[in-house]
C-alpha atoms as a PDB file:
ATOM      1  CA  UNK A   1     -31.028  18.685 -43.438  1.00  0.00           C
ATOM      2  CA  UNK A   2     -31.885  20.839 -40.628  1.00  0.00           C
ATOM      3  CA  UNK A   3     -34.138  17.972 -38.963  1.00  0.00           C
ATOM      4  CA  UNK A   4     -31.187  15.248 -39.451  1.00  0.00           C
ATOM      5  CA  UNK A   5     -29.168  17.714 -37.783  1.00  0.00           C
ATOM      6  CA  UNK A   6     -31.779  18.629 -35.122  1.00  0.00           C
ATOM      7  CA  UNK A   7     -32.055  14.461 -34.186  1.00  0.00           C
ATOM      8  CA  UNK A   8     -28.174  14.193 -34.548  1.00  0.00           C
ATOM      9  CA  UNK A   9     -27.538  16.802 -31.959  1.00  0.00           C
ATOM     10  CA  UNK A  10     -31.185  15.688 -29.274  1.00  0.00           C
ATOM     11  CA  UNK A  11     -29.060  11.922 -29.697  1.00  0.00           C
ATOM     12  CA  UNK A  12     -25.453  13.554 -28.597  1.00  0.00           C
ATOM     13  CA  UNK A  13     -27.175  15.145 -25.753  1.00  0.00           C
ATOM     14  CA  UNK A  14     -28.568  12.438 -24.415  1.00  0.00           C
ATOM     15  CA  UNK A  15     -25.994   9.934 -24.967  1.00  0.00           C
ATOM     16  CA  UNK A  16     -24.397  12.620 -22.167  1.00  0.00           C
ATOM     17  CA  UNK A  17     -27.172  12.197 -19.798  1.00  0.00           C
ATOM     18  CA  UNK A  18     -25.942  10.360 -16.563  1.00  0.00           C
ATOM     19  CA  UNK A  19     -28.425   7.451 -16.251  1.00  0.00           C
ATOM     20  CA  UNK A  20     -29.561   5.370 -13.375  1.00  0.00           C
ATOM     21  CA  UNK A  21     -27.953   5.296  -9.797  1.00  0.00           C
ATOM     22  CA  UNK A  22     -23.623   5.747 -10.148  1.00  0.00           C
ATOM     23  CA  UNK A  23     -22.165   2.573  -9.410  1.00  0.00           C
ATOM     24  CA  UNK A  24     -21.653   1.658  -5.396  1.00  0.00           C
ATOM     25  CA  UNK A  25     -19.474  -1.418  -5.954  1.00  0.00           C
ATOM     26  CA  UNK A  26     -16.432  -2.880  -8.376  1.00  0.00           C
ATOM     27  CA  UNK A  27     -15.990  -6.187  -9.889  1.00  0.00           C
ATOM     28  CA  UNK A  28     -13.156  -8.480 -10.498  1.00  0.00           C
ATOM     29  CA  UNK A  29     -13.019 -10.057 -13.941  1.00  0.00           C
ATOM     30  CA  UNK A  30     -11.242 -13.302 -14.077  1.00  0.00           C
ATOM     31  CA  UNK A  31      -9.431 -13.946 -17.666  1.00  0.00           C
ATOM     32  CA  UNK A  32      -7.581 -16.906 -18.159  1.00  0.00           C
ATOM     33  CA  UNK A  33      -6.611 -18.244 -21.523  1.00  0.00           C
ATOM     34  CA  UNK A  34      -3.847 -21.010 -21.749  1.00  0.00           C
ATOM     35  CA  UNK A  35      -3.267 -23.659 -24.257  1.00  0.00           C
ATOM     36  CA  UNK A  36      -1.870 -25.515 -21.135  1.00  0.00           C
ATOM     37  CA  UNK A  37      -3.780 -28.464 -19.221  1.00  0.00           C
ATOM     38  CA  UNK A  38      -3.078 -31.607 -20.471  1.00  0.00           C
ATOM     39  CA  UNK A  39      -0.831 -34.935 -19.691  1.00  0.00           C
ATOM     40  CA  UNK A  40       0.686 -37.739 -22.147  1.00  0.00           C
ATOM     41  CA  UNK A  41       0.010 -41.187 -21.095  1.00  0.00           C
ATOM     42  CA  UNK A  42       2.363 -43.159 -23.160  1.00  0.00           C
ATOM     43  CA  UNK A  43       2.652 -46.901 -22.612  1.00  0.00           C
ATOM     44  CA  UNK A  44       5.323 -49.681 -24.477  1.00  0.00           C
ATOM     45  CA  UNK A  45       3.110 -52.414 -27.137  1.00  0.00           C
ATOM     46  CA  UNK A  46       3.442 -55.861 -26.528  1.00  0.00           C
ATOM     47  CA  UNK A  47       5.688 -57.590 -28.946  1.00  0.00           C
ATOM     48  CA  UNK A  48       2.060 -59.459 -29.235  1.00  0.00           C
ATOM     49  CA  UNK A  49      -0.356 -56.604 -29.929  1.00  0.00           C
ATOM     50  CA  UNK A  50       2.297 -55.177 -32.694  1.00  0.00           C
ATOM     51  CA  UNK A  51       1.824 -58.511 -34.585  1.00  0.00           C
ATOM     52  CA  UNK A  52      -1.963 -58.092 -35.126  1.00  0.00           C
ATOM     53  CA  UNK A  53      -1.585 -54.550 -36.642  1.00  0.00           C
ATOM     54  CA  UNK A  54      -0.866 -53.513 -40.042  1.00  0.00           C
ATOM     55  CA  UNK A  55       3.161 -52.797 -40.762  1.00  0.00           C
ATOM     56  CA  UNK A  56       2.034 -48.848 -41.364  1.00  0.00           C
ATOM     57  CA  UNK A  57       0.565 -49.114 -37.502  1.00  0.00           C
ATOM     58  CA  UNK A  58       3.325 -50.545 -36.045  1.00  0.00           C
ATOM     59  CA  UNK A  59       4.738 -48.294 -33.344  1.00  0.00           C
ATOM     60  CA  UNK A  60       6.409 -49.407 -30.192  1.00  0.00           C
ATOM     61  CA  UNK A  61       5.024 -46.842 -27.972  1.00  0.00           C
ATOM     62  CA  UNK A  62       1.861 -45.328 -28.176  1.00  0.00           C
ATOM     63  CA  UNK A  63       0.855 -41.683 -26.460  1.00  0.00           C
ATOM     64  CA  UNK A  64      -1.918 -40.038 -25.941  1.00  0.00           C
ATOM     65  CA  UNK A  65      -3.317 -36.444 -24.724  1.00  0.00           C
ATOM     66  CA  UNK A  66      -5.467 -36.129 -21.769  1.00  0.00           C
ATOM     67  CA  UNK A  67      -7.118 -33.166 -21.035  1.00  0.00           C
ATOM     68  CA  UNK A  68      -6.463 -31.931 -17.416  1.00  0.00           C
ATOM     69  CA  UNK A  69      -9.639 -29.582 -16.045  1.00  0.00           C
ATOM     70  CA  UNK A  70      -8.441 -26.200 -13.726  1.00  0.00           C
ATOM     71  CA  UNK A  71     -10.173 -25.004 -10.841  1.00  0.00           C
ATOM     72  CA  UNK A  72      -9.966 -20.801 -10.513  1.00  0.00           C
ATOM     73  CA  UNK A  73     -10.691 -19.678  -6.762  1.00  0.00           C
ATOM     74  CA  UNK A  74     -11.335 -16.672  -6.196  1.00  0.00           C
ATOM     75  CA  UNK A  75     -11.266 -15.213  -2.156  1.00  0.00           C
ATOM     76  CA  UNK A  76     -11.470 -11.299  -1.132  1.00  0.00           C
ATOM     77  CA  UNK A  77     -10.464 -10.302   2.671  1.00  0.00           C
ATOM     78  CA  UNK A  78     -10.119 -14.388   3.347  1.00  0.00           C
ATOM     79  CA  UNK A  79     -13.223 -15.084   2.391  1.00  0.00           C
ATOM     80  CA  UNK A  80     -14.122 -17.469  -0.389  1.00  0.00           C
ATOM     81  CA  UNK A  81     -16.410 -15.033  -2.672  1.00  0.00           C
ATOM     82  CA  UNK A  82     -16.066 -17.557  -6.165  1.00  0.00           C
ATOM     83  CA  UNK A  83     -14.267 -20.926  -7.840  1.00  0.00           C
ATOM     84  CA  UNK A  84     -14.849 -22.109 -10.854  1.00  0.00           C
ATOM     85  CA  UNK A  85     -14.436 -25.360 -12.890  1.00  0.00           C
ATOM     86  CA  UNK A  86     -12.844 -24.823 -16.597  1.00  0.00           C
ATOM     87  CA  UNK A  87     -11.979 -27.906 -18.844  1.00  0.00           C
ATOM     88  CA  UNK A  88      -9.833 -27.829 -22.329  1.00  0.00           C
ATOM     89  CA  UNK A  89     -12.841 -26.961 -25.198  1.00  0.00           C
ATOM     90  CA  UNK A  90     -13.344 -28.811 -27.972  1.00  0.00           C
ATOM     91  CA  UNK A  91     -14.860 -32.296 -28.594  1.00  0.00           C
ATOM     92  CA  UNK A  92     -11.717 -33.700 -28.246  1.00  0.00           C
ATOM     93  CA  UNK A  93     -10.347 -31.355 -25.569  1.00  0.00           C
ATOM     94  CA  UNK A  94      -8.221 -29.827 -27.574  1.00  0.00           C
ATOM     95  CA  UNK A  95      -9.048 -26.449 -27.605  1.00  0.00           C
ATOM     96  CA  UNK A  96      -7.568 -23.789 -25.344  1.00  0.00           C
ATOM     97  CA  UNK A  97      -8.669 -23.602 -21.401  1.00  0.00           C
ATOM     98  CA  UNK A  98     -10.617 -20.556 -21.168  1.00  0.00           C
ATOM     99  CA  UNK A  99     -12.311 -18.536 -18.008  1.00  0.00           C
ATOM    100  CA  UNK A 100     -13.949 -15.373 -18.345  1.00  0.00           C
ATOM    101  CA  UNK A 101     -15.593 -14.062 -15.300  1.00  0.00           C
ATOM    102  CA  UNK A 102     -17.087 -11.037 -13.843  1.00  0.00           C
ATOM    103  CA  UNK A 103     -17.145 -11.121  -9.568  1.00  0.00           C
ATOM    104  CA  UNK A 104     -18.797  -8.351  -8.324  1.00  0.00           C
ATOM    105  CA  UNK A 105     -17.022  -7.234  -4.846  1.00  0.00           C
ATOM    106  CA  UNK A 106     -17.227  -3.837  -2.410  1.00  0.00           C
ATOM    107  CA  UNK A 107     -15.377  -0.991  -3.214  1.00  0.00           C
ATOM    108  CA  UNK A 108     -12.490  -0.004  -1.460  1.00  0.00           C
ATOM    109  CA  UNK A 109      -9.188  -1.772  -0.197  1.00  0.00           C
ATOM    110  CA  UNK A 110      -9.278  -5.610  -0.227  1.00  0.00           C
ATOM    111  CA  UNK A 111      -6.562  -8.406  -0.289  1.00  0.00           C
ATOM    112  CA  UNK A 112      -7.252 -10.545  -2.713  1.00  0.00           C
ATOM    113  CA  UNK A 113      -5.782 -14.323  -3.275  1.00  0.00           C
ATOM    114  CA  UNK A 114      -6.795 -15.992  -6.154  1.00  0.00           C
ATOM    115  CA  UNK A 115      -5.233 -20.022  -7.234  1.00  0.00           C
ATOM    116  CA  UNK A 116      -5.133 -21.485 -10.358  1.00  0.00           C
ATOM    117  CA  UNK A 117      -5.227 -25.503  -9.602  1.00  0.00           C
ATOM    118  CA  UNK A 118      -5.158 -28.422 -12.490  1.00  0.00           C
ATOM    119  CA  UNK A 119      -7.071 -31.302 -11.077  1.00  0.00           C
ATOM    120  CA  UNK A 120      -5.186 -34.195 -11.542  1.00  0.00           C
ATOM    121  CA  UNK A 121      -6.686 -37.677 -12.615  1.00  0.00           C
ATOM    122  CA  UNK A 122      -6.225 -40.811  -9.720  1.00  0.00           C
ATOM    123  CA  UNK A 123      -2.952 -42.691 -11.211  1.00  0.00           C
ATOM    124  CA  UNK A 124      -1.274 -40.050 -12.591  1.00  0.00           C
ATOM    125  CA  UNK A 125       2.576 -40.167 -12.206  1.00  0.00           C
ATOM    126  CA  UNK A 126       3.781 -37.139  -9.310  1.00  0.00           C
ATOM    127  CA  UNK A 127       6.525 -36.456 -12.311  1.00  0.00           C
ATOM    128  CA  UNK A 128       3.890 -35.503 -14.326  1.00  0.00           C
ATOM    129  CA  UNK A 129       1.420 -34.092 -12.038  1.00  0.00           C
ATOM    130  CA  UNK A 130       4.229 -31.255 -11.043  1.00  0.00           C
ATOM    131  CA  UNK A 131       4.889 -30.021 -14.712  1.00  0.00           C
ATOM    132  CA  UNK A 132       1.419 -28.807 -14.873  1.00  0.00           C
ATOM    133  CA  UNK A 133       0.830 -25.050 -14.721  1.00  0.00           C
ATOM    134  CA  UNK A 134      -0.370 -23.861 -11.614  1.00  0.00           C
ATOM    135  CA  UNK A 135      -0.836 -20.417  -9.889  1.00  0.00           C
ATOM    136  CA  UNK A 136      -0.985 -18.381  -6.457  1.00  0.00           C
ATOM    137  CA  UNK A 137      -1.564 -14.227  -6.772  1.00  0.00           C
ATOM    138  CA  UNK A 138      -2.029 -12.694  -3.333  1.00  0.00           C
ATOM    139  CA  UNK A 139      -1.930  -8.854  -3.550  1.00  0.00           C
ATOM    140  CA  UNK A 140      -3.551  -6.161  -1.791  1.00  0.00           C
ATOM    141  CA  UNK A 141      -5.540  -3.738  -4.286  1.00  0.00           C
ATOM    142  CA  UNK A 142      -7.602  -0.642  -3.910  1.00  0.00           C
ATOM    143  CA  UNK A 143     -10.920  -0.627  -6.478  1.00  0.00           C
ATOM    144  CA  UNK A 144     -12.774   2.722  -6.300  1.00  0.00           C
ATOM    145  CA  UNK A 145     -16.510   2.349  -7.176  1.00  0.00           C
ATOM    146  CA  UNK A 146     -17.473   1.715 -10.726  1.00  0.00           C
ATOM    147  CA  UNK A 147     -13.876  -0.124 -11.356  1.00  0.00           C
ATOM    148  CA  UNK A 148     -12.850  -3.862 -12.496  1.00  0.00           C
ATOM    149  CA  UNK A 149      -9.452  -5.241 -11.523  1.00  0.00           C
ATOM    150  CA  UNK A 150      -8.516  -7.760 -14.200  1.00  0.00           C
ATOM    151  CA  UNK A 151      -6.925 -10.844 -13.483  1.00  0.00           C
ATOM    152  CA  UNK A 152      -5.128 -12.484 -15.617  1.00  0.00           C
ATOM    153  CA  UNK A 153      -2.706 -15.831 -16.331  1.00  0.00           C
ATOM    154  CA  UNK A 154       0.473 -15.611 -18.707  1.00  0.00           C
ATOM    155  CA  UNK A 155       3.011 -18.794 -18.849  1.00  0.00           C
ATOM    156  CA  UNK A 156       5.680 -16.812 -17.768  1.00  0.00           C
ATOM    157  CA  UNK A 157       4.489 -14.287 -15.413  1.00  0.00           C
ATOM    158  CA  UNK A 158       1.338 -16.532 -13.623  1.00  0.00           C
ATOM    159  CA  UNK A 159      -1.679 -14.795 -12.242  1.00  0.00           C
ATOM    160  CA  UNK A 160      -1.437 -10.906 -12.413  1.00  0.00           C
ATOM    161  CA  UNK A 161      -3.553  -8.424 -11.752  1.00  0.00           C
ATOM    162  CA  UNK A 162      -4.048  -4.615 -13.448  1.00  0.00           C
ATOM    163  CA  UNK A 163      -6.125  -1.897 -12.009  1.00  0.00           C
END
């Protein structure tokens, strides 16, 4: 007892031990999640194609999903520091659009402006092209050393960012 006591207590005290150099700069981590990011392409059948399918198949209009990939840019002070290409998961692309980043930046006060952009297919309608999610966050923030700002995307609010 008094040796598993003995390690117990040598394990607490160095789990306290400060270890390596302390951290010089802070990071921004980039956390998107959004079941957003696709278009319908629906198009009328020909009175002709209907004919050659089963009566159970038979539908005048047939839709389908695309999946829509996002580019996440990232720039600190003006300067482009990282971007990022994210596409729907899934083998069918339809799984949720996820980022998860960590940016390592300088410590201190920085103006950060970060975009959220879908990449639109050639052809696609400008109706639909505008109903896609999209998103703009510039905001000044102050990171001491050792910090992560987290920036993330909600449907309602867009990009935010917490300290």
């Amino acid at each position: 007892l008094a040796v598993a006591l003995a390690i117990l207590l040598g394990v607490e005290a160095l789990a306290h031990l400060p270890l390596g150099a302390p951290a010089e700069g802070a990071a921004i981590r980039l956390a998107v999640r959004t079941a957003a990011g696709k278009i319908e392409i629906c198009r009328e059948v020909p009175a002709a194609e209907l004919a050659q399918l089963p009566i159970h198949m038979r539908r005048p209009r047939i839709c389908e999903e695309q999946p829509v990939p996002y580019r996440l840019t990232l720039h600190v002070d003006g300067v482009p520091v990282h971007a990022i290409r994210a596409e729907r998961r899934g083998m069918r692309g339809d799984r949720p659009l996820v980022i998860d980043d960590l940016v390592a930046i300088r410590a201190g006060r920085q103006e950060l402006f970060v975009t959220l952009e879908p990449e639109v297919p050639p052809g696609t309608p400008a109706a639909i092209a505008d109903a896609l999610p999209r998103g703009e966050l510039r905001q000044t923030i102050d990171l001491p050393a050792g910090r992560i700002a987290l920036v993330t995307w909600g449907a309602s609010a867009g990009l935010t960012v917490r300290q």
